[in-house]
Structure formats: C-alpha cells, structure tokens
C-alpha atoms as a PDB file:
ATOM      1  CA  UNK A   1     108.165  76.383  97.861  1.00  0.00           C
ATOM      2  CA  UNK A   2     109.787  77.174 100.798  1.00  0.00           C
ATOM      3  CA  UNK A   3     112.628  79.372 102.101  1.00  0.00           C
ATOM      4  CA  UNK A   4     115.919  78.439 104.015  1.00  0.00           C
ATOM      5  CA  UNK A   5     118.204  80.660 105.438  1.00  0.00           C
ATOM      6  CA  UNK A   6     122.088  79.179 104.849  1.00  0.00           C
ATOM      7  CA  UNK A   7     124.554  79.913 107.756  1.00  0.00           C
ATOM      8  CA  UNK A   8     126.010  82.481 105.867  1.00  0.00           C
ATOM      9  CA  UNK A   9     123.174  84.569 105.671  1.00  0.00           C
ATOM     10  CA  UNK A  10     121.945  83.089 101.946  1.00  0.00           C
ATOM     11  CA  UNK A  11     117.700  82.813 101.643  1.00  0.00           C
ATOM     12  CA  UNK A  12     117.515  79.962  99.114  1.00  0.00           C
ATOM     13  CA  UNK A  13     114.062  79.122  97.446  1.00  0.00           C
ATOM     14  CA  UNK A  14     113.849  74.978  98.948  1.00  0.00           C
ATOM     15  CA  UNK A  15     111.724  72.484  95.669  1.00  0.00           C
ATOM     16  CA  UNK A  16     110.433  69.345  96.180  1.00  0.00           C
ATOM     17  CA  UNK A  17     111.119  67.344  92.764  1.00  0.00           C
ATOM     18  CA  UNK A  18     111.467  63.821  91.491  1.00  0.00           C
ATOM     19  CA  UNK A  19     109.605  62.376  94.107  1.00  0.00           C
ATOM     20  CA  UNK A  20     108.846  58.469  94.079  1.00  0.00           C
ATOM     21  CA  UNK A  21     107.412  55.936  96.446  1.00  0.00           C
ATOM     22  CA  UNK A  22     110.391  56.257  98.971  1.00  0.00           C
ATOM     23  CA  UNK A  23     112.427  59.241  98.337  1.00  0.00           C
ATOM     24  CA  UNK A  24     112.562  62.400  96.100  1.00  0.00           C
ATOM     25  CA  UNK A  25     115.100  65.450  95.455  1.00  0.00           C
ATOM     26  CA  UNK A  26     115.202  68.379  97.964  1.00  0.00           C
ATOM     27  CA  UNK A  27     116.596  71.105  95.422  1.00  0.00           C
ATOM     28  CA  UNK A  28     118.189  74.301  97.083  1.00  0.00           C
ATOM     29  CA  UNK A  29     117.768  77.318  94.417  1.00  0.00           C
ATOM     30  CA  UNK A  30     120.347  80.105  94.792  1.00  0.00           C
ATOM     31  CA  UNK A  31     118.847  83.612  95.627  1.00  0.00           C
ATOM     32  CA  UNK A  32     120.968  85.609  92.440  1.00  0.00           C
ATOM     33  CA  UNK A  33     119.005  83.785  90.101  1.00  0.00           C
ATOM     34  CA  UNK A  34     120.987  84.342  87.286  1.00  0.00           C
ATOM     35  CA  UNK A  35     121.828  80.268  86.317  1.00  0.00           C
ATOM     36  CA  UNK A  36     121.766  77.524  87.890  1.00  0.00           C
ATOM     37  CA  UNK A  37     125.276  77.292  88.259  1.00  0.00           C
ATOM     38  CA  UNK A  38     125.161  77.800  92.130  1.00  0.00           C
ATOM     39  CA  UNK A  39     122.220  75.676  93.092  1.00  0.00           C
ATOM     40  CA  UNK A  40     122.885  72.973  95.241  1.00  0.00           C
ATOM     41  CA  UNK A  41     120.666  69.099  95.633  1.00  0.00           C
ATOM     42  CA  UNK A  42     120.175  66.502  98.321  1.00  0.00           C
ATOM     43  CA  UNK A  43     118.101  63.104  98.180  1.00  0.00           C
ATOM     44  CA  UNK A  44     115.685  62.463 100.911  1.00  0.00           C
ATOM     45  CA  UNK A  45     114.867  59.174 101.910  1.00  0.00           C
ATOM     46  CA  UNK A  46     111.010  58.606 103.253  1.00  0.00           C
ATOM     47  CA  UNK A  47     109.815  55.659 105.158  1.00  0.00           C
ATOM     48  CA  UNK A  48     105.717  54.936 106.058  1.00  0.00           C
ATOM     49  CA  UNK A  49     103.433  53.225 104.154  1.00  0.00           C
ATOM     50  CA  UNK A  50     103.608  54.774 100.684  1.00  0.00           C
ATOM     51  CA  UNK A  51     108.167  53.434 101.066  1.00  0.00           C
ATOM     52  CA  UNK A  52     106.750  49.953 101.104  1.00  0.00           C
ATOM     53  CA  UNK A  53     104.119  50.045  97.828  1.00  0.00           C
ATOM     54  CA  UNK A  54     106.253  51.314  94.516  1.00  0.00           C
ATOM     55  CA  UNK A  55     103.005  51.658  92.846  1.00  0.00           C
ATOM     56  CA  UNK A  56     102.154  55.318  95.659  1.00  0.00           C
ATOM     57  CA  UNK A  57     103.553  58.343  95.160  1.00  0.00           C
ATOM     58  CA  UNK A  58     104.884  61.323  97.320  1.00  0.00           C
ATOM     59  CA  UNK A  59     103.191  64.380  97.389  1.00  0.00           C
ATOM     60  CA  UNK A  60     105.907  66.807  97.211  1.00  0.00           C
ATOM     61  CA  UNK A  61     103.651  69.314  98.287  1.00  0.00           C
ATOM     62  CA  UNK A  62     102.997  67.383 101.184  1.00  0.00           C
ATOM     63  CA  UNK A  63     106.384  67.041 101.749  1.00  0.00           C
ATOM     64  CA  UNK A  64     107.813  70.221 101.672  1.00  0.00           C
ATOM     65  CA  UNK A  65     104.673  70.843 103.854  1.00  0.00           C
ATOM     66  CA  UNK A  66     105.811  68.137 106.702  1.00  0.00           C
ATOM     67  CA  UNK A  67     109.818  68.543 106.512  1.00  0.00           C
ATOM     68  CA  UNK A  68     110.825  70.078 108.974  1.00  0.00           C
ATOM     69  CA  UNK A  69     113.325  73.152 109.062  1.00  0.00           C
ATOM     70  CA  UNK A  70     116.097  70.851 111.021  1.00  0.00           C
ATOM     71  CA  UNK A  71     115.517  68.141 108.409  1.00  0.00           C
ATOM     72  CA  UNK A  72     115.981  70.759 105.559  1.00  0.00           C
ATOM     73  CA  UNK A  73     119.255  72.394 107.272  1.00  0.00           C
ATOM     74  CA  UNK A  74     120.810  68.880 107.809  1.00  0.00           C
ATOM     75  CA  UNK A  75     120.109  68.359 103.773  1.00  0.00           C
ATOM     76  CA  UNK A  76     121.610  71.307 102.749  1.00  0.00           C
ATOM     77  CA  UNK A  77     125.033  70.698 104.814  1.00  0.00           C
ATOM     78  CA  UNK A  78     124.807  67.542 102.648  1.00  0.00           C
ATOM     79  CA  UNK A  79     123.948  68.951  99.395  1.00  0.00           C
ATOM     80  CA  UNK A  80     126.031  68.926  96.380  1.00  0.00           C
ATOM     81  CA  UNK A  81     126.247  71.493  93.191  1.00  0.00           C
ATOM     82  CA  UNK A  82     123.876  70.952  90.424  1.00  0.00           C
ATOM     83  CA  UNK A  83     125.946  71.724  87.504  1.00  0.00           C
ATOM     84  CA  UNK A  84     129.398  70.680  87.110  1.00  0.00           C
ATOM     85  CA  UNK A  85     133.093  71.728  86.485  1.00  0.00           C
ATOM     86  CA  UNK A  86     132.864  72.796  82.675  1.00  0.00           C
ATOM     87  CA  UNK A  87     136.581  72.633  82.616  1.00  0.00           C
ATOM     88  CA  UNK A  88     136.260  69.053  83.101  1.00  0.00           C
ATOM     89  CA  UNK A  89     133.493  68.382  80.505  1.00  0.00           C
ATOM     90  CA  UNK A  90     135.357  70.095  77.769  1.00  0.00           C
ATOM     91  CA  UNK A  91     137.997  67.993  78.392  1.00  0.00           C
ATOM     92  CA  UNK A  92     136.319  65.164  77.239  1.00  0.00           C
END
C-alpha cells in the first residue's frame, strides 16, 4: 500500500488489484473510511515483456513498488467513483 496526497489536501491509501499480463486496477481508498462510497479507480496499462505473454502475471507488489508518484497523480485526475448513483439503480 501506498499513500497519495490529492490536491486538496486528501491522504488516500493507493491498492494494486486485478492485475493481469498487461494492465491491472490502481484503486484510490478514501481516508474517512466509513464505505466505499467515496473511493475512486483507474486502469493502468503496462508494457515489457510480461504485456506480450498472457500466460505472466503482474506483481502488484512490484508495481505499486515501481509506479511512480507522477504516474499515480496523473491516475487519480483520471479516476472515476467506485460505487454508483443509487438513485439511478433503484430506478431500475
């Protein structure tokens, strides 16, 4: 795990999860803790070797361990809400 500091002043715990051979999901846990209705994901694409042989996996200990804080920033301005608008569902 790993910590990232949002521009508005937010330390979110950063997870490593669903990784394959080329990419995995870079999930952004929000720091109340209460639900999961605030946390936020982003897919990461990975090229190298292990991209070109589906039978490899990513490490995502090794990732979270490489990515940079840059790389991790530029995800989260990308990153979309977990759970969605219950309004919406019930609708259905």
């Amino acid at each position: 795990m790993r910590e990232y500091r949002s521009p508005d002043g937010l330390n979110w715990k950063v997870l490593v999860k669903l990784p394959s051979h080329s990419s995995a999901m870079l999930t952004f846990q929000h720091p109340d803790g209460r639900s999961s209705a605030g946390d936020r994901y982003a897919w990461m694409n990975v090229s190298g070797a292990t991209a070109l042989n589906p039978r490899e996996r990513l490490s995502a200990k090794d990732l979270l361990e490489k990515i940079t804080d840059a790389e991790i920033a530029r995800l989260f301005r990308r990153s979309m809400v977990v759970s969605g608008n219950r309004d919406l569902a019930q609708m259905t």
